[in-house]
C-alpha atoms as a PDB file:
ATOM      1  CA  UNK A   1     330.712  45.167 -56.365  1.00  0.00           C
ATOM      2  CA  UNK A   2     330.949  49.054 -56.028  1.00  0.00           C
ATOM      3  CA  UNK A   3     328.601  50.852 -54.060  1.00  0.00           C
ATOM      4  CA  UNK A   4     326.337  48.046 -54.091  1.00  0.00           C
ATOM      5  CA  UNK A   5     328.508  46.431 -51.563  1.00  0.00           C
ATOM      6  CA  UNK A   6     330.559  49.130 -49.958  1.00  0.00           C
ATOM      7  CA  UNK A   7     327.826  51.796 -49.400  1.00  0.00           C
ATOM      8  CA  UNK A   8     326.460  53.004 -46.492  1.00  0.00           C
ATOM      9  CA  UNK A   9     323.146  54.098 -47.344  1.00  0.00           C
ATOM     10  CA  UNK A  10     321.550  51.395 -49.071  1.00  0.00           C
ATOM     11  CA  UNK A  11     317.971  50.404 -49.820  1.00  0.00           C
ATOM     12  CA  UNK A  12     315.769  48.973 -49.018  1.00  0.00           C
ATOM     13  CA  UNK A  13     315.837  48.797 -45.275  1.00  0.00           C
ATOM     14  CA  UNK A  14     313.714  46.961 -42.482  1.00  0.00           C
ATOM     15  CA  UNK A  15     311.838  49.187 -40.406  1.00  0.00           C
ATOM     16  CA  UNK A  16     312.442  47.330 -37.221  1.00  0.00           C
ATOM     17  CA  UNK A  17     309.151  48.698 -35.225  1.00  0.00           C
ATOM     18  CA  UNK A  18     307.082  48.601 -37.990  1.00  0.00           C
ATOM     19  CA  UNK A  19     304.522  51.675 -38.709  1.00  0.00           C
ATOM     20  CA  UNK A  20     305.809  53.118 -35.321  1.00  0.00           C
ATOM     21  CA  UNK A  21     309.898  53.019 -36.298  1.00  0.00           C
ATOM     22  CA  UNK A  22     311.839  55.994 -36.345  1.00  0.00           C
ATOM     23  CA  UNK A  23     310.988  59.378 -34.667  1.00  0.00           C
ATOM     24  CA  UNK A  24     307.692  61.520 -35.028  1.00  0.00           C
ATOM     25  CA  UNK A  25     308.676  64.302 -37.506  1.00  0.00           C
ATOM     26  CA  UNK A  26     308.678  68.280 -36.834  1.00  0.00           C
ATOM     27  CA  UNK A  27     309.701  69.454 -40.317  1.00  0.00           C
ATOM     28  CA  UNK A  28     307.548  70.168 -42.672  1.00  0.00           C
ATOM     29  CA  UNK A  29     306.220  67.409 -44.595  1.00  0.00           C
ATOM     30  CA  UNK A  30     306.640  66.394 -48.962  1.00  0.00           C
ATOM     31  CA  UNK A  31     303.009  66.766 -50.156  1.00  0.00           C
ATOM     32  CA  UNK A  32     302.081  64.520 -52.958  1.00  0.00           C
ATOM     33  CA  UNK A  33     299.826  65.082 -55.635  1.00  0.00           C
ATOM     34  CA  UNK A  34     299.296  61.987 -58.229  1.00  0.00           C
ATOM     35  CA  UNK A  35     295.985  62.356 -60.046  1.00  0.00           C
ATOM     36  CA  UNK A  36     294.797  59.344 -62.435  1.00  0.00           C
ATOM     37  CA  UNK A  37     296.762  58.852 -65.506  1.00  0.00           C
ATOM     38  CA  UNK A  38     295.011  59.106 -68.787  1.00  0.00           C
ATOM     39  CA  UNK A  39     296.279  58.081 -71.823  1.00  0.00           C
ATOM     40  CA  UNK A  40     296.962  59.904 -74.683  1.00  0.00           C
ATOM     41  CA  UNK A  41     297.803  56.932 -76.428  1.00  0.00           C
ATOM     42  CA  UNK A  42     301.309  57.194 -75.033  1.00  0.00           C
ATOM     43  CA  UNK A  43     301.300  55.159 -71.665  1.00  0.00           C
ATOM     44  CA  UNK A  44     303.312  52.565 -71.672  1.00  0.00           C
ATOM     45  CA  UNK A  45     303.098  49.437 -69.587  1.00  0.00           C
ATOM     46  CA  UNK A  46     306.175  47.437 -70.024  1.00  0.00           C
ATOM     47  CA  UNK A  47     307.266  43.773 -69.371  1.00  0.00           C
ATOM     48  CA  UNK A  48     310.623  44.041 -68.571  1.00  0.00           C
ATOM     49  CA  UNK A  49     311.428  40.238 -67.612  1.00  0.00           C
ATOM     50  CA  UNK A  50     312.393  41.983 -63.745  1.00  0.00           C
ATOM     51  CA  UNK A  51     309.106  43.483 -62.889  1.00  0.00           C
ATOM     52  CA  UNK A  52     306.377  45.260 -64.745  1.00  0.00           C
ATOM     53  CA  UNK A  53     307.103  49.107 -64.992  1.00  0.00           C
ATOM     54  CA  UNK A  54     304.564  52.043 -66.381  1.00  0.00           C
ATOM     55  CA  UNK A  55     305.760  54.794 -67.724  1.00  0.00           C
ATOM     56  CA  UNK A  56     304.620  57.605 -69.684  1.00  0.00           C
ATOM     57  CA  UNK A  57     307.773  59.761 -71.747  1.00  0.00           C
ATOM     58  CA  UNK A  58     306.140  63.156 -72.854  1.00  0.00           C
ATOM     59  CA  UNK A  59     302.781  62.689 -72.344  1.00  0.00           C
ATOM     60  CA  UNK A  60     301.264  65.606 -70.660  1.00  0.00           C
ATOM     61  CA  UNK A  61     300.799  64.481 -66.313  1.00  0.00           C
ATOM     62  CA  UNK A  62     299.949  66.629 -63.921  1.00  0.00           C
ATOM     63  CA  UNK A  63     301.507  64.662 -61.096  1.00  0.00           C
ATOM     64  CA  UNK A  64     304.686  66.700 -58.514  1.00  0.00           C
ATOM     65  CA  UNK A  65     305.838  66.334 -55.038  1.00  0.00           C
ATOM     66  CA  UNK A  66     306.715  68.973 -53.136  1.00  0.00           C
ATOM     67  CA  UNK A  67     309.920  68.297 -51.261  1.00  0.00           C
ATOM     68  CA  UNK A  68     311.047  70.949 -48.411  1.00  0.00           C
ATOM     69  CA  UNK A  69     314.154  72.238 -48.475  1.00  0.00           C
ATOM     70  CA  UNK A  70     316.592  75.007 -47.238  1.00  0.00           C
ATOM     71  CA  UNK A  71     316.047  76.827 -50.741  1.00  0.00           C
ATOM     72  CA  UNK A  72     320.314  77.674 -50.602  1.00  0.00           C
ATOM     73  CA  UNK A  73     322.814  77.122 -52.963  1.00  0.00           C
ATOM     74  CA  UNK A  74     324.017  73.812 -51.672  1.00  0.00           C
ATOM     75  CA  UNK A  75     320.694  72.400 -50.999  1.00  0.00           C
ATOM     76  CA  UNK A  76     319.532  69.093 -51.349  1.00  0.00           C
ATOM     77  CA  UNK A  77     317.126  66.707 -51.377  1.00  0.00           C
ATOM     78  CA  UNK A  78     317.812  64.836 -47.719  1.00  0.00           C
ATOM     79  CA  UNK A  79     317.839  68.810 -46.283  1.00  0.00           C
ATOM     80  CA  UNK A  80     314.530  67.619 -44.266  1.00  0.00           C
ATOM     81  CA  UNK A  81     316.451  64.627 -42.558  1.00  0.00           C
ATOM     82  CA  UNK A  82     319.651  66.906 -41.874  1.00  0.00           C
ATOM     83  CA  UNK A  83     318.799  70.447 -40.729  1.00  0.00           C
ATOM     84  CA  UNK A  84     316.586  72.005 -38.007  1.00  0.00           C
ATOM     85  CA  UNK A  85     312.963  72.521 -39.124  1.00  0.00           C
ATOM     86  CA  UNK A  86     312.985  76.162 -38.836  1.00  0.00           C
ATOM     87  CA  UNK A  87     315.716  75.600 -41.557  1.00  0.00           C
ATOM     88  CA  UNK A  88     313.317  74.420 -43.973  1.00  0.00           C
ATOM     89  CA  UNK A  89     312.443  77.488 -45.964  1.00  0.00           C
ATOM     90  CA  UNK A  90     310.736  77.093 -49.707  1.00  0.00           C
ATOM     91  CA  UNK A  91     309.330  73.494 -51.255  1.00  0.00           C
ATOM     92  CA  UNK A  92     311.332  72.073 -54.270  1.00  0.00           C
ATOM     93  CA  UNK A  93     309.278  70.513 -56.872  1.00  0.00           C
ATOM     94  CA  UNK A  94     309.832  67.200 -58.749  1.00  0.00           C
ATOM     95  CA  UNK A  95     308.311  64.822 -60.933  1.00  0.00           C
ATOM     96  CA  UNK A  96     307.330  60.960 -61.371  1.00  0.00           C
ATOM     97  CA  UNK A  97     309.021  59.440 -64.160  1.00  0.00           C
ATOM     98  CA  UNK A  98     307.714  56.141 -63.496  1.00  0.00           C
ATOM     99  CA  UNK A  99     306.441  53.804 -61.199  1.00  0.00           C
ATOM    100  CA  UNK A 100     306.979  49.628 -61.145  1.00  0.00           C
ATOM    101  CA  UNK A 101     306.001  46.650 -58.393  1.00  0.00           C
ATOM    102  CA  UNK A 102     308.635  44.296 -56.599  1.00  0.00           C
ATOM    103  CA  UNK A 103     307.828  40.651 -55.770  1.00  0.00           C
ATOM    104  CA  UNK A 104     307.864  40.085 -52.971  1.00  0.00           C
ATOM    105  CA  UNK A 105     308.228  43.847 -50.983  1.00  0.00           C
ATOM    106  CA  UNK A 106     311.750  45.108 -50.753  1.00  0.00           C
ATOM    107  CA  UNK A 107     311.050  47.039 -47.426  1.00  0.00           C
ATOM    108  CA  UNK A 108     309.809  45.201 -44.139  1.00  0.00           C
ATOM    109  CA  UNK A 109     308.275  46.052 -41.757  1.00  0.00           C
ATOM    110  CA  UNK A 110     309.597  44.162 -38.309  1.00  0.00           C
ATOM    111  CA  UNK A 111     311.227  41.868 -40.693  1.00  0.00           C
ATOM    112  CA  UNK A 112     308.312  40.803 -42.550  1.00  0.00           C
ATOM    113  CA  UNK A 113     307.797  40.899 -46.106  1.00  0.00           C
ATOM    114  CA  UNK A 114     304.683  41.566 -47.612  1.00  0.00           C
ATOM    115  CA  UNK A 115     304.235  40.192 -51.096  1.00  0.00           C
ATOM    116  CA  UNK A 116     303.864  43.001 -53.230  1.00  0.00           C
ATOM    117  CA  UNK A 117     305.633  46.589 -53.462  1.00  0.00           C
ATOM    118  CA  UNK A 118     305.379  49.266 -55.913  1.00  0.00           C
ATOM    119  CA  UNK A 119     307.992  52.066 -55.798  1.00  0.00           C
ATOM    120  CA  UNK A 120     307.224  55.418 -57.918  1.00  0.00           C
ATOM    121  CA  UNK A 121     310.475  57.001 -59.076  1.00  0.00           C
ATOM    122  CA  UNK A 122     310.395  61.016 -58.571  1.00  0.00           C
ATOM    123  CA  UNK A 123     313.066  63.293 -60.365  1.00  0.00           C
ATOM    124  CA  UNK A 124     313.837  66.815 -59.144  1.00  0.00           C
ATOM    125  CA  UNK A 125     315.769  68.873 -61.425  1.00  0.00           C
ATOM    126  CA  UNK A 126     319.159  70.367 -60.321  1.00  0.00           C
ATOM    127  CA  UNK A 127     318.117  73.643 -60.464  1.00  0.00           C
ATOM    128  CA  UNK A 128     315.644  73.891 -57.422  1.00  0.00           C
ATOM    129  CA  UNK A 129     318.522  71.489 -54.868  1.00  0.00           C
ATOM    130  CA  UNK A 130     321.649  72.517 -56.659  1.00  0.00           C
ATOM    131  CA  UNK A 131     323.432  70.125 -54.074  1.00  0.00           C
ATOM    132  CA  UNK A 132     321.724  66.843 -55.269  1.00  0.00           C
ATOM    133  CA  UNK A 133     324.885  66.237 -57.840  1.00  0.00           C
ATOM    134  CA  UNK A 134     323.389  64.381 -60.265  1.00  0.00           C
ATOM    135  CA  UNK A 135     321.450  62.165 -57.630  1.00  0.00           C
ATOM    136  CA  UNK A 136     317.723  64.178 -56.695  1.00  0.00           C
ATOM    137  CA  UNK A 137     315.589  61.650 -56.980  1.00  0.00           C
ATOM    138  CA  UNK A 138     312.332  60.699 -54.293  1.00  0.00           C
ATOM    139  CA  UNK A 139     311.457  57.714 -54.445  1.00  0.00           C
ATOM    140  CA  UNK A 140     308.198  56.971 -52.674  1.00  0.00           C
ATOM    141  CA  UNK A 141     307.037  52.830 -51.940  1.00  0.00           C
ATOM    142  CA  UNK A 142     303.642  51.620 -51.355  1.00  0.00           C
ATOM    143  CA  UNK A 143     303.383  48.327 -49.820  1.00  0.00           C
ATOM    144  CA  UNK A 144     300.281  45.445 -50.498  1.00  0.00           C
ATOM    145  CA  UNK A 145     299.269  42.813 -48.423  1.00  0.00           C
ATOM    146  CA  UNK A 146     297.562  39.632 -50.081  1.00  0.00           C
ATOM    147  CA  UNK A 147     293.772  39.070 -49.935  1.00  0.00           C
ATOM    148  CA  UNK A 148     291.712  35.861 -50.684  1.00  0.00           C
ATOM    149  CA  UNK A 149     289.305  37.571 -52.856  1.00  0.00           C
ATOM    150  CA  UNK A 150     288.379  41.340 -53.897  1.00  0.00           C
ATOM    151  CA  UNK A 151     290.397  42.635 -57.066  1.00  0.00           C
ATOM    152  CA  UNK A 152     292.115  45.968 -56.533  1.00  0.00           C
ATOM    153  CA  UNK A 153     290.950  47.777 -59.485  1.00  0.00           C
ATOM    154  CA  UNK A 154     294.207  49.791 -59.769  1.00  0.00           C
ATOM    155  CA  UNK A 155     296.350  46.929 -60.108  1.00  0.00           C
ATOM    156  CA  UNK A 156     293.555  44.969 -62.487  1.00  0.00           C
ATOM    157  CA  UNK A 157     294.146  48.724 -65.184  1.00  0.00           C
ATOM    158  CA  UNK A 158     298.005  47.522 -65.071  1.00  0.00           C
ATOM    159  CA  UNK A 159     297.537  43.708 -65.400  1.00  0.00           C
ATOM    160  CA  UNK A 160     294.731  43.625 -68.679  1.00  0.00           C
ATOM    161  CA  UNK A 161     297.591  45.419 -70.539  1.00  0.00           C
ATOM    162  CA  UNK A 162     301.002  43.721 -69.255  1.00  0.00           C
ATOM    163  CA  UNK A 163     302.366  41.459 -71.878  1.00  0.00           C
ATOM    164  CA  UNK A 164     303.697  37.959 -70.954  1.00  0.00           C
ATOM    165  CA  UNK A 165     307.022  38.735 -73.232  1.00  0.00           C
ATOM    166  CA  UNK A 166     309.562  39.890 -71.655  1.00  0.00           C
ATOM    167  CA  UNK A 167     310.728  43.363 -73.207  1.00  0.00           C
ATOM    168  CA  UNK A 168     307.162  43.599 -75.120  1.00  0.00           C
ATOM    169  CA  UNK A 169     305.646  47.215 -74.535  1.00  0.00           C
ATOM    170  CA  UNK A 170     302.371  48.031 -74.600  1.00  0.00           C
ATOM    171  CA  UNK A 171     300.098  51.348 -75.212  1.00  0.00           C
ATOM    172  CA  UNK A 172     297.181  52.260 -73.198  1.00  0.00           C
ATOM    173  CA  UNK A 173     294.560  52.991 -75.420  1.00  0.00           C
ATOM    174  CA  UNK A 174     293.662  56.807 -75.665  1.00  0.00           C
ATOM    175  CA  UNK A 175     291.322  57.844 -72.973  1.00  0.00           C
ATOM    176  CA  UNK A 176     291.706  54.719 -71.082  1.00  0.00           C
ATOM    177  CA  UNK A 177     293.390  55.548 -67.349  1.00  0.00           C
ATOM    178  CA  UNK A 178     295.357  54.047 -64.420  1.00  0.00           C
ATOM    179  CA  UNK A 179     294.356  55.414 -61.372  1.00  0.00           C
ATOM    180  CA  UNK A 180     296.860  56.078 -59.289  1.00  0.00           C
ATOM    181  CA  UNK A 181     294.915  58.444 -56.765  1.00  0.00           C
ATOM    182  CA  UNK A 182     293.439  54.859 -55.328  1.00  0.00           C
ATOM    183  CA  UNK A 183     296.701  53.879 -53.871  1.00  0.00           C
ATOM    184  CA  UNK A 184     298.407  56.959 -53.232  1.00  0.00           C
ATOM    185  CA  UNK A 185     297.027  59.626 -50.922  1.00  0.00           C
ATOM    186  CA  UNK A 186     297.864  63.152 -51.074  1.00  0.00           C
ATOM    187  CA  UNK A 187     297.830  63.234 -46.831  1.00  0.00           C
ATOM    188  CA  UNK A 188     299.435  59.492 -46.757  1.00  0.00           C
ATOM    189  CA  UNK A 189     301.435  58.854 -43.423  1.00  0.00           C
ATOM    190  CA  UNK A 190     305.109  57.771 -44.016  1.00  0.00           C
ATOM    191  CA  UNK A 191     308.486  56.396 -42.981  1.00  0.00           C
ATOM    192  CA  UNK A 192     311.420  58.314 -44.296  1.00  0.00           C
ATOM    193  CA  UNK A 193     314.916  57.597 -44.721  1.00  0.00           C
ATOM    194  CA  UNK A 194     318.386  58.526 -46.685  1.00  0.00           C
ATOM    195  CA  UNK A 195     318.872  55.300 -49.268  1.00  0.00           C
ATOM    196  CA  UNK A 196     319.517  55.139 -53.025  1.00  0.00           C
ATOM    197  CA  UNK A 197     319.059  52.256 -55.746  1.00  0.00           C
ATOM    198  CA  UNK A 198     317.920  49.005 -54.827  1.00  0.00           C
ATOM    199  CA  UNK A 199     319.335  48.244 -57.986  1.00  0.00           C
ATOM    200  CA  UNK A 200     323.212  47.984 -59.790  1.00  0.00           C
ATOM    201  CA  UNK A 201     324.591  50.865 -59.307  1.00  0.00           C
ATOM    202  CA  UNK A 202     322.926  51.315 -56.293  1.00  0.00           C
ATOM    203  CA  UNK A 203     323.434  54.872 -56.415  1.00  0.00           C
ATOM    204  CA  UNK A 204     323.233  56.641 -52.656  1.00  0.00           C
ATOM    205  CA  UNK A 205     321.840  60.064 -52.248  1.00  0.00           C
ATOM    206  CA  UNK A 206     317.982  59.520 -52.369  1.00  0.00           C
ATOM    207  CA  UNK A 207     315.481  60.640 -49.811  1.00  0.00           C
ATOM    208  CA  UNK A 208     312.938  58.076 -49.567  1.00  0.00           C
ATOM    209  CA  UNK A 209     309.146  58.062 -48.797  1.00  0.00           C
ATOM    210  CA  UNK A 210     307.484  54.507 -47.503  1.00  0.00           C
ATOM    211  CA  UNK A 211     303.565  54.438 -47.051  1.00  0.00           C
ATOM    212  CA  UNK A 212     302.851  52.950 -43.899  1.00  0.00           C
ATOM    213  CA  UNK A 213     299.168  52.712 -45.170  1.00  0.00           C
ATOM    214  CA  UNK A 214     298.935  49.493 -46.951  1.00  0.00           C
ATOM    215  CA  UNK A 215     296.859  48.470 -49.873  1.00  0.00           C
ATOM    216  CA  UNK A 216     295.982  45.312 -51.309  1.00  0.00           C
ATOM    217  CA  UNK A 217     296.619  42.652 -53.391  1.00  0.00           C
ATOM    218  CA  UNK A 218     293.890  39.906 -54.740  1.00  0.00           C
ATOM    219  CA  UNK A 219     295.427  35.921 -54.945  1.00  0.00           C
ATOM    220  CA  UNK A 220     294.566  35.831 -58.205  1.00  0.00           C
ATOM    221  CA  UNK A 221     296.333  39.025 -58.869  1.00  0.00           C
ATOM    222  CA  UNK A 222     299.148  38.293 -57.394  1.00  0.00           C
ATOM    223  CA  UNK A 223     299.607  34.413 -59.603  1.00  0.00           C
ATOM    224  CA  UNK A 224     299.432  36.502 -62.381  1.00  0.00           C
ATOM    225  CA  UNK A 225     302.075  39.106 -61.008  1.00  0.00           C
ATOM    226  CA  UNK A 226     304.148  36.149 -60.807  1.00  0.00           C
ATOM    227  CA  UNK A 227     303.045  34.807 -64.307  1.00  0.00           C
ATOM    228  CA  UNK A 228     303.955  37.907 -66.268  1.00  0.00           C
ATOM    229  CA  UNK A 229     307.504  37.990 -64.618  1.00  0.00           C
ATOM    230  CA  UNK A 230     308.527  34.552 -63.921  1.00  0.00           C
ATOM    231  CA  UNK A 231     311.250  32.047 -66.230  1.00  0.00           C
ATOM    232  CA  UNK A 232     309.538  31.027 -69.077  1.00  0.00           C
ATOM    233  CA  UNK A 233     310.093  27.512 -70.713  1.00  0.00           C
ATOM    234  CA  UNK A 234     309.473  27.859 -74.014  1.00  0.00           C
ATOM    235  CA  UNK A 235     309.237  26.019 -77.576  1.00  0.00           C
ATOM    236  CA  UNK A 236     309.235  27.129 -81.026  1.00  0.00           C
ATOM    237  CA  UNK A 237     306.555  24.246 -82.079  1.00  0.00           C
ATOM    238  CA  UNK A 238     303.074  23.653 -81.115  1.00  0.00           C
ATOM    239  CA  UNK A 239     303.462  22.292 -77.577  1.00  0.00           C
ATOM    240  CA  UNK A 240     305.687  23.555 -74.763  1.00  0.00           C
ATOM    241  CA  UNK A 241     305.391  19.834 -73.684  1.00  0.00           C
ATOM    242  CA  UNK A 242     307.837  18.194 -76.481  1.00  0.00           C
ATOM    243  CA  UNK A 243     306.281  17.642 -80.175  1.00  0.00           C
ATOM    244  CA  UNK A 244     308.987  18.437 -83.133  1.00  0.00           C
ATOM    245  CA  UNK A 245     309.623  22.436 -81.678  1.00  0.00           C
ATOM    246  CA  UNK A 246     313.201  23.182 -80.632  1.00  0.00           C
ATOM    247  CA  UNK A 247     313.420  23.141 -77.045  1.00  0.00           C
ATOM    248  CA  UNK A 248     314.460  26.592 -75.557  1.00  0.00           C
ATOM    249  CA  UNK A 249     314.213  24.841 -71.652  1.00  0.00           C
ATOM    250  CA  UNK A 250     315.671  26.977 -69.059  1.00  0.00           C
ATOM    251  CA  UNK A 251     315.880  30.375 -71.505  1.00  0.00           C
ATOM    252  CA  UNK A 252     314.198  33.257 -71.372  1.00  0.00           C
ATOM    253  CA  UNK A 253     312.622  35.002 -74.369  1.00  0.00           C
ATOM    254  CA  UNK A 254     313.317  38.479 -74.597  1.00  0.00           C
ATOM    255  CA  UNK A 255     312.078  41.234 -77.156  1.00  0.00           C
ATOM    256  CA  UNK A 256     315.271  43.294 -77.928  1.00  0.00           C
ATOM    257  CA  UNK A 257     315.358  46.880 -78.799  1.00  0.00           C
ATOM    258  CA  UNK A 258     315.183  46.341 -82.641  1.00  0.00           C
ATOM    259  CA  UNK A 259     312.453  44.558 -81.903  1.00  0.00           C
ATOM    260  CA  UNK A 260     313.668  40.696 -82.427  1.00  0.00           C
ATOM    261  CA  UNK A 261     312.801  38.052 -80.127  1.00  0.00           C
ATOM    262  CA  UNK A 262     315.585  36.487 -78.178  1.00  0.00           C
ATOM    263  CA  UNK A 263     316.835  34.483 -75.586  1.00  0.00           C
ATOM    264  CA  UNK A 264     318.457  35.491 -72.137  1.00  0.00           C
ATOM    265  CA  UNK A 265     320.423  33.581 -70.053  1.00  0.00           C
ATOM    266  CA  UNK A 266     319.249  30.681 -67.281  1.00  0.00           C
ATOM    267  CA  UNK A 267     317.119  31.869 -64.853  1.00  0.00           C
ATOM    268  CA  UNK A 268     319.863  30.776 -62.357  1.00  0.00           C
ATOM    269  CA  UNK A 269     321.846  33.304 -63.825  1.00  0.00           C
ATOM    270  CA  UNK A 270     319.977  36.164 -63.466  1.00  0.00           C
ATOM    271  CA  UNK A 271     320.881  38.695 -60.784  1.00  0.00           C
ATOM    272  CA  UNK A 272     318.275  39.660 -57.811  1.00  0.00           C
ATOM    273  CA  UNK A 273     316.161  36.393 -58.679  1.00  0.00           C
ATOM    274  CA  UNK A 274     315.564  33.903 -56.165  1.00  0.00           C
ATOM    275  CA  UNK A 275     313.907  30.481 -58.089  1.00  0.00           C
ATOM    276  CA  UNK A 276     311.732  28.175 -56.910  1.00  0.00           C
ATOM    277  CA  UNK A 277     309.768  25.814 -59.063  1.00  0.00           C
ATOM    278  CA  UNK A 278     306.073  26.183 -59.336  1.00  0.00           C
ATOM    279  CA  UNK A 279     303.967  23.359 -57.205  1.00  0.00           C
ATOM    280  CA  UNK A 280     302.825  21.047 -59.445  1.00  0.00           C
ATOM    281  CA  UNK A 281     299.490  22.086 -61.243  1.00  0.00           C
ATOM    282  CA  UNK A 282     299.747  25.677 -60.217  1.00  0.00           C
ATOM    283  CA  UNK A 283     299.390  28.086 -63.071  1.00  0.00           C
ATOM    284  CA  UNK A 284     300.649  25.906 -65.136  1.00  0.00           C
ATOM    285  CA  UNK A 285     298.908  27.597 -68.120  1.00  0.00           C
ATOM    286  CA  UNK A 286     300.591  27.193 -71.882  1.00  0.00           C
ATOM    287  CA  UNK A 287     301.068  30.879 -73.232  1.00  0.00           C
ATOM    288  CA  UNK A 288     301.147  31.536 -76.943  1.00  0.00           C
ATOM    289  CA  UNK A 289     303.668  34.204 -77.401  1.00  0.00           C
ATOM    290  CA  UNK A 290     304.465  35.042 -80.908  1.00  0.00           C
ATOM    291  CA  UNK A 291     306.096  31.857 -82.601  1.00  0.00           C
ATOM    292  CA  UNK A 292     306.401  30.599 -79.420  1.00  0.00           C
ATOM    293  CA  UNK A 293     304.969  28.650 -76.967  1.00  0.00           C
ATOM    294  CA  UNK A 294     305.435  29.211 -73.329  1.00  0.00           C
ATOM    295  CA  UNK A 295     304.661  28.233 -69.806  1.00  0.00           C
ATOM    296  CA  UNK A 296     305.795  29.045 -66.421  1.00  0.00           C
ATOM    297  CA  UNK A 297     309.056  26.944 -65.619  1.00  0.00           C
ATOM    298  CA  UNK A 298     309.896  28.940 -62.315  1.00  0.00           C
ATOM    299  CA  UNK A 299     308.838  31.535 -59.806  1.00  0.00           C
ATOM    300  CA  UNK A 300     311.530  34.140 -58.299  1.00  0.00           C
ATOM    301  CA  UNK A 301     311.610  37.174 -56.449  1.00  0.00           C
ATOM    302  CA  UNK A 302     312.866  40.243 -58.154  1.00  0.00           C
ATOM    303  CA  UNK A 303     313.398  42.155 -54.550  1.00  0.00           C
ATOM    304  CA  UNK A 304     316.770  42.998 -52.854  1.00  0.00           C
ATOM    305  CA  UNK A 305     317.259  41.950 -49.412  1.00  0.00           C
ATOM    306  CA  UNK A 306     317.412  44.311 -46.821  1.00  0.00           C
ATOM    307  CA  UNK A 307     320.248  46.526 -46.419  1.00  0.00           C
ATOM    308  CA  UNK A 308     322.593  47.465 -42.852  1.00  0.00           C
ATOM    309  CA  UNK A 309     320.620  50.774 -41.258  1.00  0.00           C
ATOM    310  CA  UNK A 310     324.062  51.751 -40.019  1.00  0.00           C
ATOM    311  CA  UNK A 311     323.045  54.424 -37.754  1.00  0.00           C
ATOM    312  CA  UNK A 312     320.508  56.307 -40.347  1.00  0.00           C
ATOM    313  CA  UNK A 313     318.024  58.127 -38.509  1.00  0.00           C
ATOM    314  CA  UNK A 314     313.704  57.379 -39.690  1.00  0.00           C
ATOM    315  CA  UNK A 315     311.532  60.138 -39.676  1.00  0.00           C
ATOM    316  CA  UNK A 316     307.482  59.229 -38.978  1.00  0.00           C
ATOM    317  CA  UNK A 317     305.040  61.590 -40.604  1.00  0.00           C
ATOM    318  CA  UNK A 318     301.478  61.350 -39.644  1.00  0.00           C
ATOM    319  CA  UNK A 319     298.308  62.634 -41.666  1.00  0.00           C
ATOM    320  CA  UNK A 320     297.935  66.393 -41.814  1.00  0.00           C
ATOM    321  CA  UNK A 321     294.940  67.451 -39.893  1.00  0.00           C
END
């Protein structure tokens, strides 16, 4: 309900000629800068049971985007898609706040889905677009396309420390890093577009950034992607096969906020999640969790479909010479 299903300008959205949709931009472009992250002993990466999220609270990043703007009293972050580029007078600054991965993409490109996305949230204050209204936030996506073999050694920092409980956070050891500067280039090309939330409330208002450069994705990677963040069947006994544990078939375990361990709902139940049951013998792999005992039950996809275009114009920036 809401503006999940009445809005206008929803995310994600199929860019119907691909790398080429939209028209080639004269404003000025956002610059990013996203240097490694190193811990402090303070990065999180976080199992959330939807997808696996990083974040990092108050420890000290460097990282901004520069956003241009009109620099008045009613500007806003979608100035650059609205006004002429001569308009386009000062550079607002925001922040990333977090960044997490979608299985399979959310955007497409000529309708097809690729099986990995990772979207890296970006908050500018109110202060520097006054006419945001409680919505300036920049999302920018980076999309992955699945090879046979080859790691990507960005995604292999994020997957030696992602729990297979859902809810279960984990710190980055001190000095250890993500490296974020292998995926996401400073002079990237990119499709942009108004949109919001792909999540309830889907929120509108957003100005959003999709790399048209793609990185990758390893098989094995990926199974474990799906691993981490699929339904668990789980038992509280010694074997997830039967044995004398209570059966918890068809729940989810969750780690609450005080820290218990608890059950969600069916995976049939859960919102976003499309299920399909694992072929037989793949990844099948019992996984001690606690006093638990759990195994993959079901794969789903924790993307939303995309969303009516309705008119919204795409803006194509090249790399800056």
């Amino acid at each position: 309900g809401g503006l999940c299903a009445t809005g206008t300008e929803q995310s994600p959205i199929d860019f119907p000629k691909g790398t080429n949709s939209g028209y080639a931009a004269t404003a000025p472009r956002t610059w990013f800068y996203y240097p490694d992250l190193v811990s402090d002993g303070n990065l999180e990466v976080i199992n959330t049971g939807h997808n696996i999220q990083v974040q990092w609270g108050n420890m000290p990043y460097s990282g901004e985007i520069l956003i241009p703007n009109r620099g008045t009293a009613d500007a806003h972050v979608q100035d650059v898609l609205n006004y002429d580029a001569s308009e386009m007078r000062t550079m607002a600054k925001g922040y990333p706040a977090q960044f997490h991965f979608h299985t399979a993409s959310e955007h497409t490109m000529e309708g097809h889905y690729f099986p990995l996305e990772m979207h890296i949230v970006n908050l500018i204050d109110e202060s520097e677009l006054p006419g945001c209204d409680g919505a300036c936030v920049a999302p920018v996506g980076t999309l992955f396309r699945e090879v046979e073999e080859g790691d990507n050694p960005f995604l292999e920092q994020i997957l030696k420390y992602a729990s297979m409980t859902e809810g279960e956070v984990t710190l980055v050891p001190d000095g250890e890093s993500i490296d974020l500067s292998y995926v996401m280039r400073s002079d990237a090309k990119y499709l942009q577009y108004k949109g919001g939330l792909t999540t309830p409330p889907c929120i509108e208002g957003f100005l959003w950034h999709v790399f048209t450069q793609e990185s990758y994705v390893s098989r094995s990677q990926m199974n474990r992607f799906k691993d981490l963040v699929s339904f668990k069947r789980c038992t509280d006994g010694a074997s997830s096969s039967g044995g004398n544990g209570t059966d918890a078939s068809g729940a989810r375990k969750l780690k609450s906020d005080d820290g218990i361990k608890r059950f969600m709902l069916p995976a049939e139940q859960i919102h976003s999640r499309t299920i399909t049951e694992p072929s037989a013998g793949a990844n099948r792999k019992v996984l001690q969790e606690g006093d638990f005992v759990c195994e993959p039950a079901a794969y789903g996809y924790n993307n939303r479909r995309v969303q009516e275009q309705n008119g919204r114009t795409i803006m194509r920036y090249a790399i800056m010479e």
